[in-house]
Protein backbone atom coordinates (compact mmCIF):
# COMPACT_ATOMS: atom_id res chain seq x y z
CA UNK A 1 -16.49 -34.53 8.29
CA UNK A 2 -16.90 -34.83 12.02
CA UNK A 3 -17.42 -32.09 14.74
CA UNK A 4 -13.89 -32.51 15.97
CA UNK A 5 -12.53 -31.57 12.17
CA UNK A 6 -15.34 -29.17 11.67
CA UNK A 7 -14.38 -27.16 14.75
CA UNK A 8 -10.77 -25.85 14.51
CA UNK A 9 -12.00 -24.45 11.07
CA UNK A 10 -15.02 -22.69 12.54
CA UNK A 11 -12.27 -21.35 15.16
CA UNK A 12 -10.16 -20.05 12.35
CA UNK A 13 -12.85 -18.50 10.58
CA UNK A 14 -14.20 -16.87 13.67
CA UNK A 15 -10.60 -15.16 14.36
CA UNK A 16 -10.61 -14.17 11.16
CA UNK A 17 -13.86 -12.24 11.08
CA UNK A 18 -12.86 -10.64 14.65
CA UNK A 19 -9.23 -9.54 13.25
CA UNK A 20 -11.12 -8.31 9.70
CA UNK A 21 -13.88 -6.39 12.35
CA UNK A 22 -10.82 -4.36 14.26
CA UNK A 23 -9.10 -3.63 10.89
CA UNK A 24 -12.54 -2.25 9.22
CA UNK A 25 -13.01 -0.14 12.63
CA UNK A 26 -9.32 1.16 12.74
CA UNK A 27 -9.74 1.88 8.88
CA UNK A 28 -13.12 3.72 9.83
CA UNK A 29 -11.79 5.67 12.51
CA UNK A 30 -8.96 6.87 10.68
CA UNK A 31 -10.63 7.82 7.72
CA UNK A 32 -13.31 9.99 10.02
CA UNK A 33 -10.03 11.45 11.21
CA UNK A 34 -8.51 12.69 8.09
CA UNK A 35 -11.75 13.74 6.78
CA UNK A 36 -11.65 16.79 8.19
CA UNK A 37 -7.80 17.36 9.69
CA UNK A 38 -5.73 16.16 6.34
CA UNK A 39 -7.88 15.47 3.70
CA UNK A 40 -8.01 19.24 2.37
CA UNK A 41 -4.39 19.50 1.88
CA UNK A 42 -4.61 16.23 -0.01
CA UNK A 43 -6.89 17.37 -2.48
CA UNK A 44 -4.96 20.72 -2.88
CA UNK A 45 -2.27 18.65 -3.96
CA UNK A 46 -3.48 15.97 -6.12
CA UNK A 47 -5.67 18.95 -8.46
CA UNK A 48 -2.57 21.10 -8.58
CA UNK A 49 -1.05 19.32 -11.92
CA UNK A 50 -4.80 20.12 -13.33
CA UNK A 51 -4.12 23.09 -13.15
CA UNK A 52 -4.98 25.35 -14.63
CA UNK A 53 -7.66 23.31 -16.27
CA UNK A 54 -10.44 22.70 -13.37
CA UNK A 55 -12.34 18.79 -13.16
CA UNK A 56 -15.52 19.42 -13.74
CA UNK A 57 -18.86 17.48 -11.64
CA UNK A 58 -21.32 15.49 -13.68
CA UNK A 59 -23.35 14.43 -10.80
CA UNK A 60 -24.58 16.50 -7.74
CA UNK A 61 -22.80 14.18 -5.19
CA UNK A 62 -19.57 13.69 -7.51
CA UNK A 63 -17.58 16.09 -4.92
CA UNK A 64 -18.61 14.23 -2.05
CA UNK A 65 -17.81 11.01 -3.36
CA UNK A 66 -14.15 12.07 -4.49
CA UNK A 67 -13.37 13.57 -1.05
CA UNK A 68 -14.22 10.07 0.79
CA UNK A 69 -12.28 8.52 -1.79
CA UNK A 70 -9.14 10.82 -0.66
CA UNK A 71 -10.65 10.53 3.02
CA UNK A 72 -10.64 6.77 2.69
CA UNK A 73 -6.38 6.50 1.30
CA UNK A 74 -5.31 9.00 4.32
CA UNK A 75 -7.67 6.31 6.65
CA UNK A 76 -5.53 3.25 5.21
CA UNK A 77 -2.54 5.19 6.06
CA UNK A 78 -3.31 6.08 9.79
CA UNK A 79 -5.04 2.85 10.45
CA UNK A 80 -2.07 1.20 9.18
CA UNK A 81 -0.34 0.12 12.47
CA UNK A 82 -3.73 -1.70 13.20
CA UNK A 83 -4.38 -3.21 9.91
CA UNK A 84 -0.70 -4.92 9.83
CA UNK A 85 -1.05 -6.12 13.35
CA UNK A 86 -4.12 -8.22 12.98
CA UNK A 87 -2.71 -9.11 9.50
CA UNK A 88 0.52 -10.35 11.03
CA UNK A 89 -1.05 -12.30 14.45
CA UNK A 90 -3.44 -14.36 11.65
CA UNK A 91 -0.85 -15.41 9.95
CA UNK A 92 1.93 -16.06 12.37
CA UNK A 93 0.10 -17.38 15.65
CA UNK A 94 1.58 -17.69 19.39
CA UNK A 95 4.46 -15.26 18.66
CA UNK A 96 7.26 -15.31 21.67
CA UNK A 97 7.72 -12.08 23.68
CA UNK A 98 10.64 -11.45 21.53
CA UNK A 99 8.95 -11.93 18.66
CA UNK A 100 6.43 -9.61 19.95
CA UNK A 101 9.13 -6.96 19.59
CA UNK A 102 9.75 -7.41 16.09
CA UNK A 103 6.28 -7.25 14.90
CA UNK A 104 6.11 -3.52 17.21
CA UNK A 105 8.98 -2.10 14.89
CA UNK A 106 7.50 -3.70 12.27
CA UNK A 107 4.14 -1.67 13.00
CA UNK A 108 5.11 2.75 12.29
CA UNK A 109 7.91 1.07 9.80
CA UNK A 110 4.68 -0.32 7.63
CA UNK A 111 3.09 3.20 8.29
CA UNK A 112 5.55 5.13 7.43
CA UNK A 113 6.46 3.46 4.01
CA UNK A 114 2.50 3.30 2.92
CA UNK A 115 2.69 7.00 3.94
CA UNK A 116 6.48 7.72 1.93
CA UNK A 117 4.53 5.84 -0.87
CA UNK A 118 1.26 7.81 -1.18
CA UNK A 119 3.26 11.07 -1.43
CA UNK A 120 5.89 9.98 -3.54
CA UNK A 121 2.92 9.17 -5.85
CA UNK A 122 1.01 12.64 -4.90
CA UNK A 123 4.77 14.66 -5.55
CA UNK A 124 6.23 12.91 -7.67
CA UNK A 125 4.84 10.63 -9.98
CA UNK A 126 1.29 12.37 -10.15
CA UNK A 127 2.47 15.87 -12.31
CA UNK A 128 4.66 14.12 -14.69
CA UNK A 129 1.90 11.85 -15.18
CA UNK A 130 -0.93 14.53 -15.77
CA UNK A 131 1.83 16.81 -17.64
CA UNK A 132 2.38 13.78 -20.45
CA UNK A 133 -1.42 13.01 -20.59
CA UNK A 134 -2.46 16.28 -20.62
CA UNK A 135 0.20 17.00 -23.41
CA UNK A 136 -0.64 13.89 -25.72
CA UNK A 137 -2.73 14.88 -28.52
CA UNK A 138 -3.36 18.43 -27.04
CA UNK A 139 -3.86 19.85 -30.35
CA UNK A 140 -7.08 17.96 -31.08
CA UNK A 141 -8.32 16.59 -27.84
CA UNK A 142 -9.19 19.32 -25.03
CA UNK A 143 -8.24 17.56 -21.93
CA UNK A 144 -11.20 18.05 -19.45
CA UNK A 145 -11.77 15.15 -16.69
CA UNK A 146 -14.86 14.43 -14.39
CA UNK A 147 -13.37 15.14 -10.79
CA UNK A 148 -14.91 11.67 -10.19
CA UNK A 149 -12.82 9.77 -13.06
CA UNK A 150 -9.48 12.24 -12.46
CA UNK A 151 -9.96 11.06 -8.43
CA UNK A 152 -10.95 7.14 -9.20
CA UNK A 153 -7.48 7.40 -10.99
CA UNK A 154 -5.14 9.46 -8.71
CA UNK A 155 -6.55 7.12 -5.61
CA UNK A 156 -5.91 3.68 -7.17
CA UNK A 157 -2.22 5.54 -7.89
CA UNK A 158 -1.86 6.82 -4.49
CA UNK A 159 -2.69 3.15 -3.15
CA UNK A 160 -1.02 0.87 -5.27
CA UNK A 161 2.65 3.09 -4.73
CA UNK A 162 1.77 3.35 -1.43
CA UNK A 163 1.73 -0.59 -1.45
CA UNK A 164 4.96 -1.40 -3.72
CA UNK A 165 6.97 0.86 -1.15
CA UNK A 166 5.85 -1.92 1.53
CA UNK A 167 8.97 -4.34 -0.38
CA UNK A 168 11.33 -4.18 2.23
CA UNK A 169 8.54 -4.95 5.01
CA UNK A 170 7.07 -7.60 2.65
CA UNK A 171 10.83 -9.18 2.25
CA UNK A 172 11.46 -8.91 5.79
CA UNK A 173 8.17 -10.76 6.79
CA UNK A 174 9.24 -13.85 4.12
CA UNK A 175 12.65 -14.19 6.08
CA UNK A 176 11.15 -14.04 8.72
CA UNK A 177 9.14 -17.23 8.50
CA UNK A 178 12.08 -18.43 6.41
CA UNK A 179 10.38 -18.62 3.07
CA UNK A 180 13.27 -16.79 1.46
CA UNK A 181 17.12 -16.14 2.22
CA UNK A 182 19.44 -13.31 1.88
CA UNK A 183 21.17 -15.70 -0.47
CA UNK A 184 18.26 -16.24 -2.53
CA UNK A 185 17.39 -13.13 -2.94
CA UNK A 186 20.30 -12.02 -4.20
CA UNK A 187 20.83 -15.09 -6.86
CA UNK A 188 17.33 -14.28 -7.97
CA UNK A 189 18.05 -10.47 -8.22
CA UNK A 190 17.69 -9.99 -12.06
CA UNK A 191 14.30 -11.90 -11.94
CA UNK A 192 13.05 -9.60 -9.17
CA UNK A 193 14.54 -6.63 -11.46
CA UNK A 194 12.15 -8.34 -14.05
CA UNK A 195 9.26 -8.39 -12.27
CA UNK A 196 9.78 -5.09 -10.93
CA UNK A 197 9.91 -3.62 -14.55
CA UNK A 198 6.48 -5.52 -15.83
CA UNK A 199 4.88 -3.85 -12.21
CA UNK A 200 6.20 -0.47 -13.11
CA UNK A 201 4.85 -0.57 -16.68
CA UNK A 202 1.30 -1.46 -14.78
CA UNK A 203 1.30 0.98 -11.95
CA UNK A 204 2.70 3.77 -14.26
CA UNK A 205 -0.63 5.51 -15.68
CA UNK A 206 1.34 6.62 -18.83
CA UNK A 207 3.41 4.38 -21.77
CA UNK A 208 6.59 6.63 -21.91
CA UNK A 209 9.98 5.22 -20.25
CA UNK A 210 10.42 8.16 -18.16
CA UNK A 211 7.36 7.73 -15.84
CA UNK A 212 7.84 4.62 -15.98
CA UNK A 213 11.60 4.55 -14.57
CA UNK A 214 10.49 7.09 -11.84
CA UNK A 215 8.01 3.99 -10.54
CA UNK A 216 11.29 1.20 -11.57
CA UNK A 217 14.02 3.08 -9.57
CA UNK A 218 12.67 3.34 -6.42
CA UNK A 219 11.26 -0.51 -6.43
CA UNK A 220 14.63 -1.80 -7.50
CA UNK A 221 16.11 0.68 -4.24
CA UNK A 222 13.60 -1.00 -2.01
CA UNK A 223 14.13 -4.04 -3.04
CA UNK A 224 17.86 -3.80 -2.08
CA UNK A 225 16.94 -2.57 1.79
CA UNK A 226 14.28 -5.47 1.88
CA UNK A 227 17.79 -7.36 0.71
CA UNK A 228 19.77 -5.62 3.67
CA UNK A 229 16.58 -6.44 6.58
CA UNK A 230 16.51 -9.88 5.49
CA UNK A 231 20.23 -10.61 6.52
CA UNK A 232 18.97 -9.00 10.26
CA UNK A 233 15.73 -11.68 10.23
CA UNK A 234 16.32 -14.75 12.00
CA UNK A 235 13.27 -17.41 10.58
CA UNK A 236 11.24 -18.92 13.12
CA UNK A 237 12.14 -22.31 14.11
CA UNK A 238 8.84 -23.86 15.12
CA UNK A 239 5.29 -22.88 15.67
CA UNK A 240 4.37 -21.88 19.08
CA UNK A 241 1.79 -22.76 21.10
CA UNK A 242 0.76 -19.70 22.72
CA UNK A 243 -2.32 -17.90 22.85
CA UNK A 244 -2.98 -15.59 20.50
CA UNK A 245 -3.96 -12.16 21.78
């Protein structure tokens, strides 16, 4: 391969280490931020369905861990705005001034549904979820968790609702660059409903259909408002040459 070839790929890979760099910074500057402003409250909430059994430590540093962990999911969610906008300017270069626009609104809207998601998960989902697995087999198995293993679970719950509940932002994007329709997505509806139920049964931390339809109504909502932004989207026509910035 020849310098000329080898260089726009060195380019590429450059941008992408300097876009990966500002995302790692905005997620560590968020995360030092909720460490010691929200990351309390979060742990209040997420041990509440414990109670009133108490996780117990099996390590000297287990508590410290578990509290980055939480530290960490409330970093993703202020350091959002930053992470989607160097996601975003990768993938779509030389975006018009209009465009621009877009991808602003696009920015608190990705926030604020990674945020809806983690406490949906936190509220909602997380004390039916301890309730049934603390209930199953009560009579012969005490339930009592490791606050590292009961934290290792709630986080990866907390972050993968917090990431379905991106849908409508995810559809949006796809129109966008006019890899789907409006009209597509609606013909395809009762695959997406499929898809949607085989997610559900994966995120949901428990086998009964209850939890599980508590994950499989709100995706099915969502995915009926990513339905409704797509008809707003207008795909771009051609690449632009712009800078990117």
């Amino acid at each position: 391969m020849t310098e000329n070839h080898k260089m726009p790929l060195l380019a590429h890979l450059g941008e992408l280490r300097d876009r990966l760099i500002k995302a790692f910074i905005a997620l560590f500057v968020g995360t030092a931020v909720s460490l010691f402003v929200l990351t309390p409250r979060l742990f209040e909430i997420v041990i509440r369905p414990m109670q009133p059994n108490v996780p117990v430590a099996l390590r000297p540093t287990e508590t410290i861990i578990v509290y980055f962990k939480l530290a960490l999911i409330l970093g993703l969610v202020i350091a959002m705005p930053v992470i989607v906008y160097q996601l975003v300017r990768f993938i779509v270069p030389g975006l018009t001034p209009q465009e621009k626009r877009y991808l602003y609104y696009l920015l608190p809207a990705a926030t604020v549904s990674f945020a809806v998601g983690v406490l949906f998960a936190a509220l909602v989902m997380l004390p039916f979820a301890i309730a049934y697995l603390k209930g199953f087999m009560s009579d012969i198995v005490r339930p009592t968790y490791s606050i590292d293993s009961y934290i290792s679970f709630v986080t990866g719950l907390l972050f993968w609702v917090g990431v379905t509940f991106e849908t409508p932002l995810i559809i949006f994007f796809l129109a966008k660059l006019g890899i789907v329709t409006p009209a597509f997505l609606s013909k395809n509806r009762k695959y997406a409903i499929l898809i949607i139920a085989v997610l559900a049964a994966v995120i949901t931390p428990t086998p009964d259909p209850f939890n599980m339809m508590i994950v499989m109504v709100p995706l099915i909502l969502l995915y009926g408002v990513g339905e409704i932004l797509a008809r707003f989207a207008r795909p771009v026509a051609k690449p632009r040459s712009e800078s990117r910035s």
